[in-house]
Protein backbone atom coordinates (compact mmCIF):
# COMPACT_ATOMS: atom_id res chain seq x y z
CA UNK A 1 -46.59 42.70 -10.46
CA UNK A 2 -46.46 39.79 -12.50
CA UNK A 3 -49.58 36.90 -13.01
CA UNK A 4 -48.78 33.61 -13.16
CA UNK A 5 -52.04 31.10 -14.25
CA UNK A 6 -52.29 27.57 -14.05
CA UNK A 7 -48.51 27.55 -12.18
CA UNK A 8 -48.65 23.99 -11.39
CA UNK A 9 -49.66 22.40 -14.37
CA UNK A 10 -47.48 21.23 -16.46
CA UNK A 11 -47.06 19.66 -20.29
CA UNK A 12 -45.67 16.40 -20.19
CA UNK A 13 -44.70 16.03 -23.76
CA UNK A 14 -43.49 19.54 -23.40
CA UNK A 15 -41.16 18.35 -20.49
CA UNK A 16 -40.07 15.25 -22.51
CA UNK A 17 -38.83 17.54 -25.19
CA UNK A 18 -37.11 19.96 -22.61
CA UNK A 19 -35.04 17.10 -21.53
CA UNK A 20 -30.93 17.68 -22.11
CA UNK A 21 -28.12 16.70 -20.64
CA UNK A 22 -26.40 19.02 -17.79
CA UNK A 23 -22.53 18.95 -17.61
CA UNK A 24 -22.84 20.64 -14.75
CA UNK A 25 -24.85 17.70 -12.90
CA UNK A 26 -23.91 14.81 -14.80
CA UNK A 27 -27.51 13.63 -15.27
CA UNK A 28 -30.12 14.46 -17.87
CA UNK A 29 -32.79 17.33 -16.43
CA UNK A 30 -36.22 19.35 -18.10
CA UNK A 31 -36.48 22.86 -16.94
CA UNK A 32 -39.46 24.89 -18.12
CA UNK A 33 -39.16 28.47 -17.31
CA UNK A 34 -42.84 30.10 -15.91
CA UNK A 35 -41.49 33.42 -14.96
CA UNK A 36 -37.66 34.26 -16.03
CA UNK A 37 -37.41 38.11 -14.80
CA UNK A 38 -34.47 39.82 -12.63
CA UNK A 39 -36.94 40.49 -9.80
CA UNK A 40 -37.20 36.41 -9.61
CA UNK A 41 -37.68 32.97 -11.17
CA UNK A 42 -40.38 30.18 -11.44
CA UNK A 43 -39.41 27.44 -13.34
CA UNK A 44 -40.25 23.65 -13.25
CA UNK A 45 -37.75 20.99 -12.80
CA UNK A 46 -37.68 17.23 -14.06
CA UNK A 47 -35.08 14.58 -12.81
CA UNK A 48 -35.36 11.69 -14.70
CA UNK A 49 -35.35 8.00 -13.10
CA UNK A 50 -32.53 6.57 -11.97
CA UNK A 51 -30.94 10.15 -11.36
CA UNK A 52 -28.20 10.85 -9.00
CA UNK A 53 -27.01 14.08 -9.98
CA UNK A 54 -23.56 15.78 -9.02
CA UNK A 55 -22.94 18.33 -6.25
CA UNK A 56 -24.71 21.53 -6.78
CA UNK A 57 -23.78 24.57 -5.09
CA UNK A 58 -26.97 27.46 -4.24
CA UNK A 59 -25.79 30.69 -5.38
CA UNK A 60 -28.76 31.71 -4.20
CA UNK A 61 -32.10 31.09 -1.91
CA UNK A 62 -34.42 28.65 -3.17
CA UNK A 63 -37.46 26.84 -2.28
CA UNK A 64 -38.64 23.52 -4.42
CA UNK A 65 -42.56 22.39 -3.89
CA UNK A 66 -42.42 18.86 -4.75
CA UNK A 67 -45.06 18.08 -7.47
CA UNK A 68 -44.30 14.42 -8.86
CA UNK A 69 -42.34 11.47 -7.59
CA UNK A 70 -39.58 11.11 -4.84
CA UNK A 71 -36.05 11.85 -4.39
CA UNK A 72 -33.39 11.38 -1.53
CA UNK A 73 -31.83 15.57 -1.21
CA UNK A 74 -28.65 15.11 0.69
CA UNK A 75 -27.27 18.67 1.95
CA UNK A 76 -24.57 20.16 3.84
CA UNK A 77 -24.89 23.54 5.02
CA UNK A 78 -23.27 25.55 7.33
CA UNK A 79 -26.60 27.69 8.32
CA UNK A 80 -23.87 30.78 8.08
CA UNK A 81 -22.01 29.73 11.37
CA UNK A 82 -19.31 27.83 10.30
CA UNK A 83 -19.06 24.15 10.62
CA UNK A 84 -20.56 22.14 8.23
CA UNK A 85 -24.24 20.18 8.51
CA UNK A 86 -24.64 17.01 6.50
CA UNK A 87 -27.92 15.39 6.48
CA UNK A 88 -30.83 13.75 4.17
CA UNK A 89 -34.55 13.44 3.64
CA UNK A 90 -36.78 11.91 1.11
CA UNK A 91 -39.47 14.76 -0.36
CA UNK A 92 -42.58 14.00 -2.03
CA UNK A 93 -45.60 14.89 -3.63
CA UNK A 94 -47.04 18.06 -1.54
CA UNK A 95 -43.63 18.70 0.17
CA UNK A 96 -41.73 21.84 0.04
CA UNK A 97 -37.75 22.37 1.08
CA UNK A 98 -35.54 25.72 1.48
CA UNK A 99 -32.10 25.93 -0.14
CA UNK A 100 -30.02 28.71 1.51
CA UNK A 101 -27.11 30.56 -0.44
CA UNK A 102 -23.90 28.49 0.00
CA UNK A 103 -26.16 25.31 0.74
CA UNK A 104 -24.56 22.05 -1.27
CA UNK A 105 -27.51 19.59 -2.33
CA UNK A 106 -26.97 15.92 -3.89
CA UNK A 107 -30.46 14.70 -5.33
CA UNK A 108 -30.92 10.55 -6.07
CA UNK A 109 -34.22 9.84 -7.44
CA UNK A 110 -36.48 7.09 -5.87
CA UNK A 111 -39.26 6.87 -8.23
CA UNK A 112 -39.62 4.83 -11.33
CA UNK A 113 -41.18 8.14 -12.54
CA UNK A 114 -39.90 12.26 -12.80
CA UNK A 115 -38.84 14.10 -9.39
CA UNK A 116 -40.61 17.42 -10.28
CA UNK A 117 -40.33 20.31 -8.14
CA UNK A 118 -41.54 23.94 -9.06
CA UNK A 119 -38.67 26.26 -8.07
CA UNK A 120 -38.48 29.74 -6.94
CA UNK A 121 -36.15 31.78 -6.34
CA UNK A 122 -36.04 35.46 -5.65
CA UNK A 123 -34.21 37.70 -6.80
CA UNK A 124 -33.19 35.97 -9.90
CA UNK A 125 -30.26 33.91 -10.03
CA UNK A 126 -26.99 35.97 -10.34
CA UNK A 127 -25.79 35.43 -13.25
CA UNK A 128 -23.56 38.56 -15.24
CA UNK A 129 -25.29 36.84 -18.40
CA UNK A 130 -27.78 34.74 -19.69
CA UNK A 131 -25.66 31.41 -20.85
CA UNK A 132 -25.44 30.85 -24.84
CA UNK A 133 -27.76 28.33 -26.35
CA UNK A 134 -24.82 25.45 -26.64
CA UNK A 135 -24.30 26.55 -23.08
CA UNK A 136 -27.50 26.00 -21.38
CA UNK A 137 -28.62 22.79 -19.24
């Protein structure tokens, strides 16, 4: 059993300094880890202003609790039968949203300040091995 304190709160200087660019989404992004452990992972997630990020694909299920500002999430999913789903919503502050393995998720921030969401994600993300410095988001 692990302990997580204070999960919510968050360093905003800290989150400043986290932020990089991501190849992968084509925007920049702050991700501080709170629990990185193979059983799972809690991490918090900044999307700068302005931010519409390329498609990412779930490799895995995930739920976001929105903490801080507002984005549009567009998704397709196929809810494992199939045909494809497309559809959007705008989260915010005290909203929470499921990701489900396969699930691809667009996000365009509204908010002239950080989309944060605290992510988890159980078991942890499957990955053959953690990515080299120059490597990571």
């Amino acid at each position: 059993m692990k302990l997580m304190k204070n999960v919510f709160e968050v360093d905003e200087q800290e989150m400043k300094n986290l932020r990089k660019y991501s190849e992968g989404l084509k925007c920049d992004l702050a991700i501080k880890m709170k629990l990185d452990d193979p059983a799972g992972c809690v991490c918090v997630e900044d999307y700068f202003p302005e931010t519409v990020t390329a498609r990412l694909g779930y490799r895995h299920p995930e739920i976001h609790i929105v903490l801080k500002g507002k984005a549009e999430i567009e998704y397709s999913t196929t809810y494992g039968y199939g045909d494809w789903f497309k559809k959007k919503f705008v989260a915010e502050p005290g909203d929470a949203y499921f990701m489900d393995l396969g699930d691809q998720v667009y996000f365009k921030v509204l908010s002239d300040e950080v989309f944060r969401h605290l992510c988890i994600f159980m078991p942890a993300a499957p990955f053959a091995a953690r990515p080299k410095p120059e490597n990571e988001p």
